[in-house]
PDB file of N, CA and C in Angstrom:
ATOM      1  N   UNK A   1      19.152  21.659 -75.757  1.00  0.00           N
ATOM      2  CA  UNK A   1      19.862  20.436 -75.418  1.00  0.00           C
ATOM      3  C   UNK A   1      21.359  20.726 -75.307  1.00  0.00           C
ATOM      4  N   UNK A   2      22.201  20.272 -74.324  1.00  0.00           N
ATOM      5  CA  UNK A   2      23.222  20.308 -74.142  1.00  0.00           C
ATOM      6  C   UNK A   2      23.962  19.180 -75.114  1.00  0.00           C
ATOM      7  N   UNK A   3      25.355  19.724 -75.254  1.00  0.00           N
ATOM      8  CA  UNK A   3      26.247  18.273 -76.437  1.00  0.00           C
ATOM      9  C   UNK A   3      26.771  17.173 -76.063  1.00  0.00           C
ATOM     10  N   UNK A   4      26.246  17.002 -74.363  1.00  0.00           N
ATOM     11  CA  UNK A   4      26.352  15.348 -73.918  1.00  0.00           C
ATOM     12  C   UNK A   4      24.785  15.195 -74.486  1.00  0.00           C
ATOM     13  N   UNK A   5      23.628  15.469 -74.209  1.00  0.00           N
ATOM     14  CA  UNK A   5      22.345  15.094 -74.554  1.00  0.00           C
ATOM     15  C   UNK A   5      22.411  14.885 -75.971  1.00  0.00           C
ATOM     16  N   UNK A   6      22.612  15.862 -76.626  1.00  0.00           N
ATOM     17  CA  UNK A   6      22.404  15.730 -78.068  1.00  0.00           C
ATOM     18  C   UNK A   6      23.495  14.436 -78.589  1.00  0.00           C
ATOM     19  N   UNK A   7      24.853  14.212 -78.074  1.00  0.00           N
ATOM     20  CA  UNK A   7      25.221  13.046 -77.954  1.00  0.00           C
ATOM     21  C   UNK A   7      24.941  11.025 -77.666  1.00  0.00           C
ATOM     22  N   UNK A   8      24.073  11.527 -77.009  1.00  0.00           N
ATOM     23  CA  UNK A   8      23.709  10.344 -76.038  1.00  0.00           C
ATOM     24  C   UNK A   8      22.401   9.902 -76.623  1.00  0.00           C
ATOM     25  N   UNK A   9      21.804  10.962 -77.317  1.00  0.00           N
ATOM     26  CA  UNK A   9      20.748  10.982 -78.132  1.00  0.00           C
ATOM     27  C   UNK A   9      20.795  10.347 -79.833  1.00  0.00           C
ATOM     28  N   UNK A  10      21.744  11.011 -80.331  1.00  0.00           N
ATOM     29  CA  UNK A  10      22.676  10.446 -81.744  1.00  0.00           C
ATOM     30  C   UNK A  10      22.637   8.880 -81.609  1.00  0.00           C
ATOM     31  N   UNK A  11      23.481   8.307 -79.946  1.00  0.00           N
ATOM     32  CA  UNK A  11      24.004   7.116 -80.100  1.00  0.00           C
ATOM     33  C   UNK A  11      23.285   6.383 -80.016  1.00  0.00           C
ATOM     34  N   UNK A  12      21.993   6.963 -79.100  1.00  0.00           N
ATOM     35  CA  UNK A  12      20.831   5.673 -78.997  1.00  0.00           C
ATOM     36  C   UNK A  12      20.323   5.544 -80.861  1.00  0.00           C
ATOM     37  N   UNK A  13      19.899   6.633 -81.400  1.00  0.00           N
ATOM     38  CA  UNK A  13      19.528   6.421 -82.796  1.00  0.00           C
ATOM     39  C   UNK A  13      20.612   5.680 -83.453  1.00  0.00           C
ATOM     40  N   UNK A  14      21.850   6.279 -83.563  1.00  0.00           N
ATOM     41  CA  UNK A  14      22.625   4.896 -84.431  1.00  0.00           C
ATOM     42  C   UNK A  14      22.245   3.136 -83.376  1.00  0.00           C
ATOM     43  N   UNK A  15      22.314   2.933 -82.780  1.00  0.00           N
ATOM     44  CA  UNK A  15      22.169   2.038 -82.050  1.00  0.00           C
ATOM     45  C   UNK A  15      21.049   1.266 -82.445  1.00  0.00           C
ATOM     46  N   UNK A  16      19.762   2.379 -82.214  1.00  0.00           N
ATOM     47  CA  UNK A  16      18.145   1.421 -83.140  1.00  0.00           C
ATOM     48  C   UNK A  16      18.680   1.676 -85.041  1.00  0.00           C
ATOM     49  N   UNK A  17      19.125   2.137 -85.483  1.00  0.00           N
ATOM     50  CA  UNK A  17      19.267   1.892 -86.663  1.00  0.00           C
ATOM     51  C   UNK A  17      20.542   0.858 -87.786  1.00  0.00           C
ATOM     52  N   UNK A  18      21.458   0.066 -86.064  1.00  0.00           N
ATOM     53  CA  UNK A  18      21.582  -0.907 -86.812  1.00  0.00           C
ATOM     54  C   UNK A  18      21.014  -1.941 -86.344  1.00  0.00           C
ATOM     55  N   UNK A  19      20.608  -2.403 -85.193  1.00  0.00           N
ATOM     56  CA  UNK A  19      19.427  -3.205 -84.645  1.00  0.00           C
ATOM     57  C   UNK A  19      18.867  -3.738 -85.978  1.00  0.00           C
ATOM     58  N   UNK A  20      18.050  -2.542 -86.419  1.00  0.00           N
ATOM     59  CA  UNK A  20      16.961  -2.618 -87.668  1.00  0.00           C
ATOM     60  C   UNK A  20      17.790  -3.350 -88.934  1.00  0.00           C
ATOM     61  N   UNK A  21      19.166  -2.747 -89.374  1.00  0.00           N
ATOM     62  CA  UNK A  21      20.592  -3.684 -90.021  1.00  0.00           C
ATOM     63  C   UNK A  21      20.414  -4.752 -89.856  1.00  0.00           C
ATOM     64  N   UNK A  22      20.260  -5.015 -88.710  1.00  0.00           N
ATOM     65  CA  UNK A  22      20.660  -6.552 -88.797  1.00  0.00           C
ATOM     66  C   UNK A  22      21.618  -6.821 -87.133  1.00  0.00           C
ATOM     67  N   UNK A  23      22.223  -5.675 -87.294  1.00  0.00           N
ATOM     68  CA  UNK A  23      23.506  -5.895 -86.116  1.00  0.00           C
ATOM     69  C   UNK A  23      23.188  -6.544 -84.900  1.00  0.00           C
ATOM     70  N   UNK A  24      24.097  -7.079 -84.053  1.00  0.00           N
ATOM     71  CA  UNK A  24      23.699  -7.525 -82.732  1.00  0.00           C
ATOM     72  C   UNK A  24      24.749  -6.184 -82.525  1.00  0.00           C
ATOM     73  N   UNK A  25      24.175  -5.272 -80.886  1.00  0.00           N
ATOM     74  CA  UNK A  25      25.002  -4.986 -79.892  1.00  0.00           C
ATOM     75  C   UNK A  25      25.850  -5.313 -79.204  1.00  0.00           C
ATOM     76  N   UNK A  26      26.933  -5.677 -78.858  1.00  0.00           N
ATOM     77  CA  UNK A  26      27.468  -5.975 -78.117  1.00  0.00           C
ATOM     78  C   UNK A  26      28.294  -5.378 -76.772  1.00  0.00           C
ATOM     79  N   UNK A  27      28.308  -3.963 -77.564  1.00  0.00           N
ATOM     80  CA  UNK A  27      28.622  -3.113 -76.114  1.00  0.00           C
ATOM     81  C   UNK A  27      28.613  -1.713 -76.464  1.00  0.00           C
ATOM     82  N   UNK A  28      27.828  -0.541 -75.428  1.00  0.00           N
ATOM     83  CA  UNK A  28      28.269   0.345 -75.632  1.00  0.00           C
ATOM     84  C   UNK A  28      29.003   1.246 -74.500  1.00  0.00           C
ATOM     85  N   UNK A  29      29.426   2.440 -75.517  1.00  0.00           N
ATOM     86  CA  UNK A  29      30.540   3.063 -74.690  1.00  0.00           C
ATOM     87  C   UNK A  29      31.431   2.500 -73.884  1.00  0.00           C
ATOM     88  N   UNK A  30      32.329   1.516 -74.422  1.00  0.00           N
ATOM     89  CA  UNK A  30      33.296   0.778 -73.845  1.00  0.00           C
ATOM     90  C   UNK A  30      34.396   1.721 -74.248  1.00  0.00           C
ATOM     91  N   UNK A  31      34.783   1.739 -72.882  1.00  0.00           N
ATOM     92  CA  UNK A  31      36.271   2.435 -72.461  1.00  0.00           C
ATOM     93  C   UNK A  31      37.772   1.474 -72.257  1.00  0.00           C
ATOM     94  N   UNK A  32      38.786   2.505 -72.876  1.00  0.00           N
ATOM     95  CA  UNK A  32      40.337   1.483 -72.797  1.00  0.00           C
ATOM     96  C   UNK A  32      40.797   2.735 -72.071  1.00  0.00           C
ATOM     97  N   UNK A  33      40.389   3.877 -71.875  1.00  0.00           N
ATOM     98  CA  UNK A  33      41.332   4.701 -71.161  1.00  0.00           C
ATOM     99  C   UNK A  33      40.290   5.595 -70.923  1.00  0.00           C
ATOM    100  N   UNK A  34      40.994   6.487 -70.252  1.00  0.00           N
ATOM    101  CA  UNK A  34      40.029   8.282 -70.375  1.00  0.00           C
ATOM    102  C   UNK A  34      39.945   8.778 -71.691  1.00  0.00           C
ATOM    103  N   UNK A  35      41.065   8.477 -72.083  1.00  0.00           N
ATOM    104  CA  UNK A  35      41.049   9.175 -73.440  1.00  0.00           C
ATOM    105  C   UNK A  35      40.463   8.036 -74.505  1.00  0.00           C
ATOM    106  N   UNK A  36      40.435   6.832 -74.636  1.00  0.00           N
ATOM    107  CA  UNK A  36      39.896   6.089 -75.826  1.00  0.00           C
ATOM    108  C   UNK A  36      38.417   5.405 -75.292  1.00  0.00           C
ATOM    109  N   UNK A  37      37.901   5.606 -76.072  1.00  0.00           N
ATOM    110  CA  UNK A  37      36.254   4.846 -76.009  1.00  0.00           C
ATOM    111  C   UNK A  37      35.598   4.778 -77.515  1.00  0.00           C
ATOM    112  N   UNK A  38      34.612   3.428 -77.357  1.00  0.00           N
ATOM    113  CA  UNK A  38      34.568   3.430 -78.548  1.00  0.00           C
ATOM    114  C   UNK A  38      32.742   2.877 -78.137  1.00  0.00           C
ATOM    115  N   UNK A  39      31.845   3.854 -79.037  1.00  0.00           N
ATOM    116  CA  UNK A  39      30.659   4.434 -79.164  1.00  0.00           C
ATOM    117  C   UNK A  39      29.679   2.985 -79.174  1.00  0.00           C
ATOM    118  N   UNK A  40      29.516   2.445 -79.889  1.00  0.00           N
ATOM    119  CA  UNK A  40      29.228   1.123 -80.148  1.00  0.00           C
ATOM    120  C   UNK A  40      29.849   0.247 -80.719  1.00  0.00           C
ATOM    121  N   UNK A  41      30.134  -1.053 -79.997  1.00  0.00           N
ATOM    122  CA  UNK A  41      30.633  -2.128 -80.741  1.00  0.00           C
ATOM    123  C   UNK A  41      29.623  -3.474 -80.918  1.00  0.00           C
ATOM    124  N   UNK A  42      29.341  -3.698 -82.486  1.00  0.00           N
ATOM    125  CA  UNK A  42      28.725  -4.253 -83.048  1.00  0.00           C
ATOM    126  C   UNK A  42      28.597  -5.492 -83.697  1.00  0.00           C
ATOM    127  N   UNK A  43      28.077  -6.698 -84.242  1.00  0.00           N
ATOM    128  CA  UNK A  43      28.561  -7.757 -85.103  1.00  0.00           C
ATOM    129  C   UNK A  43      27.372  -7.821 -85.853  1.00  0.00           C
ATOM    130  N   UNK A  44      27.810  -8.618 -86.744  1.00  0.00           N
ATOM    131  CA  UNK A  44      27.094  -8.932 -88.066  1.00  0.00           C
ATOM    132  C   UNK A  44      27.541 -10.277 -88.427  1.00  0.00           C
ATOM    133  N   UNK A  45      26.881 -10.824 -89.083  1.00  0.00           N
ATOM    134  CA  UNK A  45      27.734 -12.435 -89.821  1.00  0.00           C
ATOM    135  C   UNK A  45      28.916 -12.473 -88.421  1.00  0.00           C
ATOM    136  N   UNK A  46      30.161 -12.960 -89.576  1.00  0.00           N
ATOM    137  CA  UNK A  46      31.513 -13.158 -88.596  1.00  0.00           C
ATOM    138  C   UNK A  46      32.135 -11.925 -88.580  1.00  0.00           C
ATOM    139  N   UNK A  47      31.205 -10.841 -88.384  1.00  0.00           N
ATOM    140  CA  UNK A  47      32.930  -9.354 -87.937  1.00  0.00           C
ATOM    141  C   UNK A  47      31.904  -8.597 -87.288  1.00  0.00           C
ATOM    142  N   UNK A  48      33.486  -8.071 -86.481  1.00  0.00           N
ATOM    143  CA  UNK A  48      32.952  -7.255 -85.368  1.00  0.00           C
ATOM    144  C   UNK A  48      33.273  -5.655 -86.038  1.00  0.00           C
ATOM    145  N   UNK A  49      32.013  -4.659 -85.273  1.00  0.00           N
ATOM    146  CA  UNK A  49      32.257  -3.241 -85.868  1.00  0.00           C
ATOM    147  C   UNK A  49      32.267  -2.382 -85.160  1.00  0.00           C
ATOM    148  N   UNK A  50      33.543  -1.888 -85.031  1.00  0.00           N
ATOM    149  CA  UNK A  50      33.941  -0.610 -84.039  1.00  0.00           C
ATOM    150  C   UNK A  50      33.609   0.853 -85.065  1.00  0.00           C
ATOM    151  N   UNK A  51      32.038   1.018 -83.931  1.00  0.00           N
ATOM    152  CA  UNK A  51      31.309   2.254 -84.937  1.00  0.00           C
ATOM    153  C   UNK A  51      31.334   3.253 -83.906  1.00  0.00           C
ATOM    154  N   UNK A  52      31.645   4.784 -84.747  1.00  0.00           N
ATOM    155  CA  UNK A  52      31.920   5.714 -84.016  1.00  0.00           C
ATOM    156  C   UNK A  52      30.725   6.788 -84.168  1.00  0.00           C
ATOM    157  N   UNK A  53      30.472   7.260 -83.739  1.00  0.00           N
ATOM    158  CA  UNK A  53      28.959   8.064 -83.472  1.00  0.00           C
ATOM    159  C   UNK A  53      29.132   9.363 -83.616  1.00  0.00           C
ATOM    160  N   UNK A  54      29.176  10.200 -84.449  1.00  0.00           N
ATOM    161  CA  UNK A  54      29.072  11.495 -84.422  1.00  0.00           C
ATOM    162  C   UNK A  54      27.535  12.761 -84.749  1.00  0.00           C
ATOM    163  N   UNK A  55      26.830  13.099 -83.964  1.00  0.00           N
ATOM    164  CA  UNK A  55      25.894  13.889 -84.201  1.00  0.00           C
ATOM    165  C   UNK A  55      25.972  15.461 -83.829  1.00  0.00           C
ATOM    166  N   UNK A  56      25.146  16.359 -84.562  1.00  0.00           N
ATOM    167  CA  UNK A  56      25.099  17.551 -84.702  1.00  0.00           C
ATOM    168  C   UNK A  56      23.765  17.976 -85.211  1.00  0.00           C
ATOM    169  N   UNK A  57      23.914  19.242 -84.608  1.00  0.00           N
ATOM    170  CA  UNK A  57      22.272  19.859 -85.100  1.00  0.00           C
ATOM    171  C   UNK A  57      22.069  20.647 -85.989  1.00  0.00           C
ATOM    172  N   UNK A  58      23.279  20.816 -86.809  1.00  0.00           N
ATOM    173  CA  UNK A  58      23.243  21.514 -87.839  1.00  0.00           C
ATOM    174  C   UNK A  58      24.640  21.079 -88.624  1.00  0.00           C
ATOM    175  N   UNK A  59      24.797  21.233 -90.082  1.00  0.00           N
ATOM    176  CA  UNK A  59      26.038  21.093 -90.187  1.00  0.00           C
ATOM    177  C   UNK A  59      27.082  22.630 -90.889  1.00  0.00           C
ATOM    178  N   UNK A  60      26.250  23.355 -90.218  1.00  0.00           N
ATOM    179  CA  UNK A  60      27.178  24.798 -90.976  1.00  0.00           C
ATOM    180  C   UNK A  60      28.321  24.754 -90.522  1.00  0.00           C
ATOM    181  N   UNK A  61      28.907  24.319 -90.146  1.00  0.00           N
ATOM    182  CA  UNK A  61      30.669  24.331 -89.645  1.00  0.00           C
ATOM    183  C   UNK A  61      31.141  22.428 -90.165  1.00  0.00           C
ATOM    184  N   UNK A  62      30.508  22.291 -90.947  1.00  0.00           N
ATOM    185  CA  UNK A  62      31.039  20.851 -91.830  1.00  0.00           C
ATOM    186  C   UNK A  62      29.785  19.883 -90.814  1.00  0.00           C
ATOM    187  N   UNK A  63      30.247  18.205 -91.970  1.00  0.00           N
ATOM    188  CA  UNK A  63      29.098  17.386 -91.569  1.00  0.00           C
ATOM    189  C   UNK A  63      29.993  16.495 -90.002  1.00  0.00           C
ATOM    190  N   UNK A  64      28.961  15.483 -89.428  1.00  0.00           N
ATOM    191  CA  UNK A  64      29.508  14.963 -88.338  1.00  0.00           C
ATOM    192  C   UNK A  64      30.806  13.960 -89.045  1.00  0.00           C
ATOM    193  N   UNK A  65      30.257  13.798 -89.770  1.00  0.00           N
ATOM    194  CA  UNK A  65      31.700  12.691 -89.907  1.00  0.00           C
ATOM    195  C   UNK A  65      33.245  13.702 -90.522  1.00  0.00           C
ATOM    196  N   UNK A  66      32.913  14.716 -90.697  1.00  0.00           N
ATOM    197  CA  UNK A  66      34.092  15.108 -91.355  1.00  0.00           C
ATOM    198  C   UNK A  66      34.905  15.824 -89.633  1.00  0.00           C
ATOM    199  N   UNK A  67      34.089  15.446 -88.747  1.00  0.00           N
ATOM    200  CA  UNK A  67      34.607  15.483 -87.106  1.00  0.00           C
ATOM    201  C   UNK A  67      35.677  14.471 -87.040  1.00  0.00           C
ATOM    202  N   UNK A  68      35.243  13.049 -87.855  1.00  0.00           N
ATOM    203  CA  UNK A  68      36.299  12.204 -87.370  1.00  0.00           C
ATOM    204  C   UNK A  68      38.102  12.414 -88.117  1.00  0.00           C
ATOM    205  N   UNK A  69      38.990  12.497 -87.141  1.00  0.00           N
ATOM    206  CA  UNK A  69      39.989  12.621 -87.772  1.00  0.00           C
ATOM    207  C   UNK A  69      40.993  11.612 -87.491  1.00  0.00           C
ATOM    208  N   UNK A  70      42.155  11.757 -88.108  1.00  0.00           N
ATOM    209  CA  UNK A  70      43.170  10.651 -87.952  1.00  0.00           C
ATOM    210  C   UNK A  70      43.460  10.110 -86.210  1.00  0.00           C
ATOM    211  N   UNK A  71      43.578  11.183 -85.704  1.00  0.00           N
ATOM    212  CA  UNK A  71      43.699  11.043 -84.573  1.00  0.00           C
ATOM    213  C   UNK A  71      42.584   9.948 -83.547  1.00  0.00           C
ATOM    214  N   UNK A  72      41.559  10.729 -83.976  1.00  0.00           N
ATOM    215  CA  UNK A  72      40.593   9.957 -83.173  1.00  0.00           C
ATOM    216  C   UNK A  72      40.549   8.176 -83.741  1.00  0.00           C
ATOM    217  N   UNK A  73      40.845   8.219 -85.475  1.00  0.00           N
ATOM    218  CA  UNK A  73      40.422   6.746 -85.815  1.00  0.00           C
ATOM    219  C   UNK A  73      41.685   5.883 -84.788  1.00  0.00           C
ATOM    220  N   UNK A  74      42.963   6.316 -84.708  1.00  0.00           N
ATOM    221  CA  UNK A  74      43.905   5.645 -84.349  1.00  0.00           C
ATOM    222  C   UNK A  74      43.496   5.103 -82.798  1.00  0.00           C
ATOM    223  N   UNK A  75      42.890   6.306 -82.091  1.00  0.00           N
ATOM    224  CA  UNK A  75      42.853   6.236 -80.475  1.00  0.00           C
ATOM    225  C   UNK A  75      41.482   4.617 -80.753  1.00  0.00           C
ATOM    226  N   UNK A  76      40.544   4.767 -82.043  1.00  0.00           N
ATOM    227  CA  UNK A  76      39.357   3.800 -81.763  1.00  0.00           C
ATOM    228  C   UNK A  76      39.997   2.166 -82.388  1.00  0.00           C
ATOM    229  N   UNK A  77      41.168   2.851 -83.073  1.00  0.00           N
ATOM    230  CA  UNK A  77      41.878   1.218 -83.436  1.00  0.00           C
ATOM    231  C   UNK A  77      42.483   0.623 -82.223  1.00  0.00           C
ATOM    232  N   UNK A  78      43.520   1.738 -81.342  1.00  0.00           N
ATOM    233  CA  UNK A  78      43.836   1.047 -80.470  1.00  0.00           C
ATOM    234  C   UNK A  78      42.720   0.402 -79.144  1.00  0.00           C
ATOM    235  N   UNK A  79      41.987   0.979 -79.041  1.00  0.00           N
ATOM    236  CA  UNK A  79      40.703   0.315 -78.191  1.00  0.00           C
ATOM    237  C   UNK A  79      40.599  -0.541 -78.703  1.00  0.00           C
ATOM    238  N   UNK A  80      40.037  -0.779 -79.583  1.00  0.00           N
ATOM    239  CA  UNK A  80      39.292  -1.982 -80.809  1.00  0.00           C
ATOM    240  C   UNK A  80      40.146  -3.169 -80.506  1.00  0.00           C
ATOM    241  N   UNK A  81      41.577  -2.967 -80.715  1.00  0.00           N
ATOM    242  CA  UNK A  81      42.771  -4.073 -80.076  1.00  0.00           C
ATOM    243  C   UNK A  81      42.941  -4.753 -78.637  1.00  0.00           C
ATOM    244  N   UNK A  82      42.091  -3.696 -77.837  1.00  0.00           N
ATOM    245  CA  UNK A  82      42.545  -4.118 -76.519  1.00  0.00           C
ATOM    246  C   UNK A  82      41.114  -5.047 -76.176  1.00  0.00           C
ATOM    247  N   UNK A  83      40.099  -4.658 -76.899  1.00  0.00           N
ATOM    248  CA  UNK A  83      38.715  -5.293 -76.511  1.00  0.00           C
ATOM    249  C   UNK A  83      38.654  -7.030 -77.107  1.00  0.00           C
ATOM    250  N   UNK A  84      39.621  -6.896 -78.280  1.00  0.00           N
ATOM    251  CA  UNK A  84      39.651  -7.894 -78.756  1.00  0.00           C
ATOM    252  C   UNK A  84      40.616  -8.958 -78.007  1.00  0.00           C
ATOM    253  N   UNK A  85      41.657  -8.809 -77.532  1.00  0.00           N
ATOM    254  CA  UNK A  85      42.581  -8.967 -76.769  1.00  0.00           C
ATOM    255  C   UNK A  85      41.558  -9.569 -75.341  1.00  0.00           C
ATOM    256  N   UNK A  86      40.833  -9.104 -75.069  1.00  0.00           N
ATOM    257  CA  UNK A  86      40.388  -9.857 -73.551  1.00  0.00           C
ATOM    258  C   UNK A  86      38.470  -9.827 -73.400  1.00  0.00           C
ATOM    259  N   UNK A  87      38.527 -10.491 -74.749  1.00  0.00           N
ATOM    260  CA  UNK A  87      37.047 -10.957 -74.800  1.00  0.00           C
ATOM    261  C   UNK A  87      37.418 -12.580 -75.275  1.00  0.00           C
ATOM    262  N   UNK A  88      36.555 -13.277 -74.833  1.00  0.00           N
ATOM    263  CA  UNK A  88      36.593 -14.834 -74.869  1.00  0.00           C
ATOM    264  C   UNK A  88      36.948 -15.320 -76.484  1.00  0.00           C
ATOM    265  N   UNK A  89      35.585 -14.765 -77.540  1.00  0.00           N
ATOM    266  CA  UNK A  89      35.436 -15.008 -78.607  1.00  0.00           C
ATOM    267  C   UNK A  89      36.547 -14.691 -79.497  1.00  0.00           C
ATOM    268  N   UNK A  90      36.283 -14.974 -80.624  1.00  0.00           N
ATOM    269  CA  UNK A  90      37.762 -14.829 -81.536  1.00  0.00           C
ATOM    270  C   UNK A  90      36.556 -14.229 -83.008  1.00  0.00           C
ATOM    271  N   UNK A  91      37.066 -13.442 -83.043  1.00  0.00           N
ATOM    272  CA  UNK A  91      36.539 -13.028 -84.692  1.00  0.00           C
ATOM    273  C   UNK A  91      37.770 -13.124 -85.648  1.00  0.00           C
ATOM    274  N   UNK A  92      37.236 -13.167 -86.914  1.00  0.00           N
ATOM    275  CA  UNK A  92      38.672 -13.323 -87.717  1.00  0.00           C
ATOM    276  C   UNK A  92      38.317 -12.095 -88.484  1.00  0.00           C
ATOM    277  N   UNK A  93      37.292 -11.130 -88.333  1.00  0.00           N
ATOM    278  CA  UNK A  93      37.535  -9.963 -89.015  1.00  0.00           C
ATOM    279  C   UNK A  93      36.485  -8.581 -88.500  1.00  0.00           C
ATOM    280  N   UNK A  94      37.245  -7.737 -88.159  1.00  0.00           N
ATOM    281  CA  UNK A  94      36.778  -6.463 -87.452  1.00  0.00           C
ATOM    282  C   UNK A  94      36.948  -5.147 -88.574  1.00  0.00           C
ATOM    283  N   UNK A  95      36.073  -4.397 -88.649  1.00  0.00           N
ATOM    284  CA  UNK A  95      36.299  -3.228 -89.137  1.00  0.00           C
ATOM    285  C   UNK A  95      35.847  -1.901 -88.118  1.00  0.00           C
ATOM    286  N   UNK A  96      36.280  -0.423 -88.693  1.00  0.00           N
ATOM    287  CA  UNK A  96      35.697   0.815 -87.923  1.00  0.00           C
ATOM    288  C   UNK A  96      34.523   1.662 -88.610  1.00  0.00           C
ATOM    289  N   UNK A  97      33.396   1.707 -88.301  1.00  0.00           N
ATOM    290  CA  UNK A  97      32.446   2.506 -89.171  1.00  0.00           C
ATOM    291  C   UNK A  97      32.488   3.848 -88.319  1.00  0.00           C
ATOM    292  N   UNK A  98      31.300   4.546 -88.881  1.00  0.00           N
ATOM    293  CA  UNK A  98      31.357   5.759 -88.364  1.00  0.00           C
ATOM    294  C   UNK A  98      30.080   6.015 -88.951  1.00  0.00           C
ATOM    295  N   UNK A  99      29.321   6.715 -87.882  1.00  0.00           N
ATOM    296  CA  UNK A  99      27.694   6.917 -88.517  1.00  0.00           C
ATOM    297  C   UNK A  99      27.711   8.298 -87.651  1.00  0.00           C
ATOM    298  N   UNK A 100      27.112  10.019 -89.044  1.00  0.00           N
ATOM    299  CA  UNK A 100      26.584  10.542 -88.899  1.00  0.00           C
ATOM    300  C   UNK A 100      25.640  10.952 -88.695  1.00  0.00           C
ATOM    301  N   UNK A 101      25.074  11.983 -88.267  1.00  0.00           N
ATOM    302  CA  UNK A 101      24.154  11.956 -88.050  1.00  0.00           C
ATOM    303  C   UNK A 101      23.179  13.864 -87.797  1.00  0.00           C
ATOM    304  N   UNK A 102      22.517  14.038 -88.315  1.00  0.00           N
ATOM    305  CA  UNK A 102      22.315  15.289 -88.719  1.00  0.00           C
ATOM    306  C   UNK A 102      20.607  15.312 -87.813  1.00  0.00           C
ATOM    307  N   UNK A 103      20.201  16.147 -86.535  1.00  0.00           N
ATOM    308  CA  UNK A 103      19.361  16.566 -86.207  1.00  0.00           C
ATOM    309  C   UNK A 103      18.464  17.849 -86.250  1.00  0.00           C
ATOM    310  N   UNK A 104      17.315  17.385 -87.437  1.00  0.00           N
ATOM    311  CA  UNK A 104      16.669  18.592 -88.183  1.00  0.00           C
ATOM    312  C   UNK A 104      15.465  18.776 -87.044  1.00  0.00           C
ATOM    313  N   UNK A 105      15.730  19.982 -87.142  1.00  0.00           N
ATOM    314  CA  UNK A 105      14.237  20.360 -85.650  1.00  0.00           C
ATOM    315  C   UNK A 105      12.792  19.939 -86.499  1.00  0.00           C
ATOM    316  N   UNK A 106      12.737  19.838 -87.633  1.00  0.00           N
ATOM    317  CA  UNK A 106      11.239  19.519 -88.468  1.00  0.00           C
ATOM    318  C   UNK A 106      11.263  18.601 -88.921  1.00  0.00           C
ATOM    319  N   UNK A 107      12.514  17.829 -89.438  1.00  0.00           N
ATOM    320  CA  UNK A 107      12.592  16.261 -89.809  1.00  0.00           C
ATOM    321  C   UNK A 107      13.033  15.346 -89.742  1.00  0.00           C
ATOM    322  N   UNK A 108      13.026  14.425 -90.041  1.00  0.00           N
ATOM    323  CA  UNK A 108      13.624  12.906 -89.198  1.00  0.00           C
ATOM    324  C   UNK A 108      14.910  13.454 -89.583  1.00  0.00           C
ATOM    325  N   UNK A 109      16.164  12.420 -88.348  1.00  0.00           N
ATOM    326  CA  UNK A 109      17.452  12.748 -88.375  1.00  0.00           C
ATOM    327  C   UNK A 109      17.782  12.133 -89.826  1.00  0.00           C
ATOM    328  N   UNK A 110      19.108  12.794 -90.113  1.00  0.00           N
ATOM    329  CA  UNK A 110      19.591  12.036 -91.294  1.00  0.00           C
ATOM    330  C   UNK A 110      20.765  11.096 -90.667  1.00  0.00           C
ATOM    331  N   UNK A 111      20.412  10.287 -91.042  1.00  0.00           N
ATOM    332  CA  UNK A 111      21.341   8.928 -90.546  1.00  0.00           C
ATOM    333  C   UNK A 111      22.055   9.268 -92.109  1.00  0.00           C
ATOM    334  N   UNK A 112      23.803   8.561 -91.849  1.00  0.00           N
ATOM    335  CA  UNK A 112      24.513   8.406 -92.625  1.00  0.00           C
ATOM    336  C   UNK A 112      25.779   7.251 -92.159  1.00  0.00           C
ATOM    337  N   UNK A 113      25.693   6.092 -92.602  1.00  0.00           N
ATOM    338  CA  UNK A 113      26.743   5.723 -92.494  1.00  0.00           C
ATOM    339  C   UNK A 113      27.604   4.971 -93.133  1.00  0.00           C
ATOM    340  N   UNK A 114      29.355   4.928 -92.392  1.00  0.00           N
ATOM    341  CA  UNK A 114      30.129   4.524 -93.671  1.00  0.00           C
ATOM    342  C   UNK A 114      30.860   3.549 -93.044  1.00  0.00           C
ATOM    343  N   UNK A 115      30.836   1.739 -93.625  1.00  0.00           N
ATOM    344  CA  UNK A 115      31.449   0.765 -93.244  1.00  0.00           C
ATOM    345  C   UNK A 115      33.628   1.093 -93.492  1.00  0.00           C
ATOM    346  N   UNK A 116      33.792   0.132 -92.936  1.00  0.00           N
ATOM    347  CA  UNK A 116      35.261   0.183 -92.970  1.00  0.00           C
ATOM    348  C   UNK A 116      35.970   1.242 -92.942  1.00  0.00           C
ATOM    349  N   UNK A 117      36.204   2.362 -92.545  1.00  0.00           N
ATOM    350  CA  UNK A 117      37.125   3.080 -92.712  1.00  0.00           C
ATOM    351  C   UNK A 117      38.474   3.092 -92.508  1.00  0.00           C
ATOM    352  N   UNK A 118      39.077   3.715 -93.181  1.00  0.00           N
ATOM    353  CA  UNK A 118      40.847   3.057 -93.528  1.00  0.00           C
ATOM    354  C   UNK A 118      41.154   4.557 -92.775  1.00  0.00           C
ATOM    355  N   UNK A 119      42.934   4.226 -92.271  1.00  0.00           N
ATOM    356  CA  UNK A 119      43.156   5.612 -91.978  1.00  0.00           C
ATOM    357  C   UNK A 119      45.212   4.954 -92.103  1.00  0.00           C
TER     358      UNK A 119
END
C-alpha cells in the first residue's frame, strides 16, 4: 500500500469509529488552502471537532500522533476558524482531536484517540 492509501484508509476507519461515538460527520477533508486541511470535521451534543487523522503501519520510528506537531495543530486551528467563519450555524464550542491509528497486518487496527488538544 502506498501512504496516500494507507492514509485514506486510517481516515475512513477513524470516520466509522466515531459514527459508532456517537458523532455526526460533517465534512471531510475540507480544505482552507494547499497547505491547511482538516481530516474530519465532526459534532457531538453542541461542539464541533476538528479531528486530525494520523495512521501508520508500524510505529518503530514513534506512534502516529507523536506526528502531530505544533506546526501542524496551528495550520488545523487556523482552518477550523475559517470553516467556522462561513458556515451558517453557530456553535459556541469547538475543540481539535487527533486519532491514531496503528495498522497490524494480523490484528485489528489500534484506534487511539485524544479529545481537545491544547497547543
Amino acid at each position: 500500500m502506498t501512504n496516500k492509501t494507507i492514509g485514506k484508509y486510517g481516515e475512513q476507519l477513524a470516520k466509522n469509529f466515531l459514527i459508532k461515538k456517537g458523532f455526526k460527520i460533517l465534512e471531510l477533508n475540507y480544505r482552507y488552502s494547499r497547505l491547511a486541511e482538516i481530516d474530519i470535521i465532526a459534532q457531538k451534543d453542541d461542539t464541533i471537532h476538528f479531528v486530525e487523522v494520523k495512521t501508520r503501519t508500524q510505529s518503530i520510528f514513534g506512534t502516529p500522533l507523536e506526528a502531530i506537531n505544533q506546526t501542524k495543530l496551528k495550520s488545523i486551528y487556523k482552518c477550523a476558524l475559517y470553516y467556522m467563519q462561513n458556515i451558517s450555524k453557530k456553535y459556541k464550542k469547538y475543540q481539535i482531536d487527533a486519532i491514531g491509528i496503528i495498522l497490524n497486518k494480523n490484528d485489528e487496527p489500534k484506534i487511539t484517540y485524544i479529545e481537545n488538544l491544547a497547543f
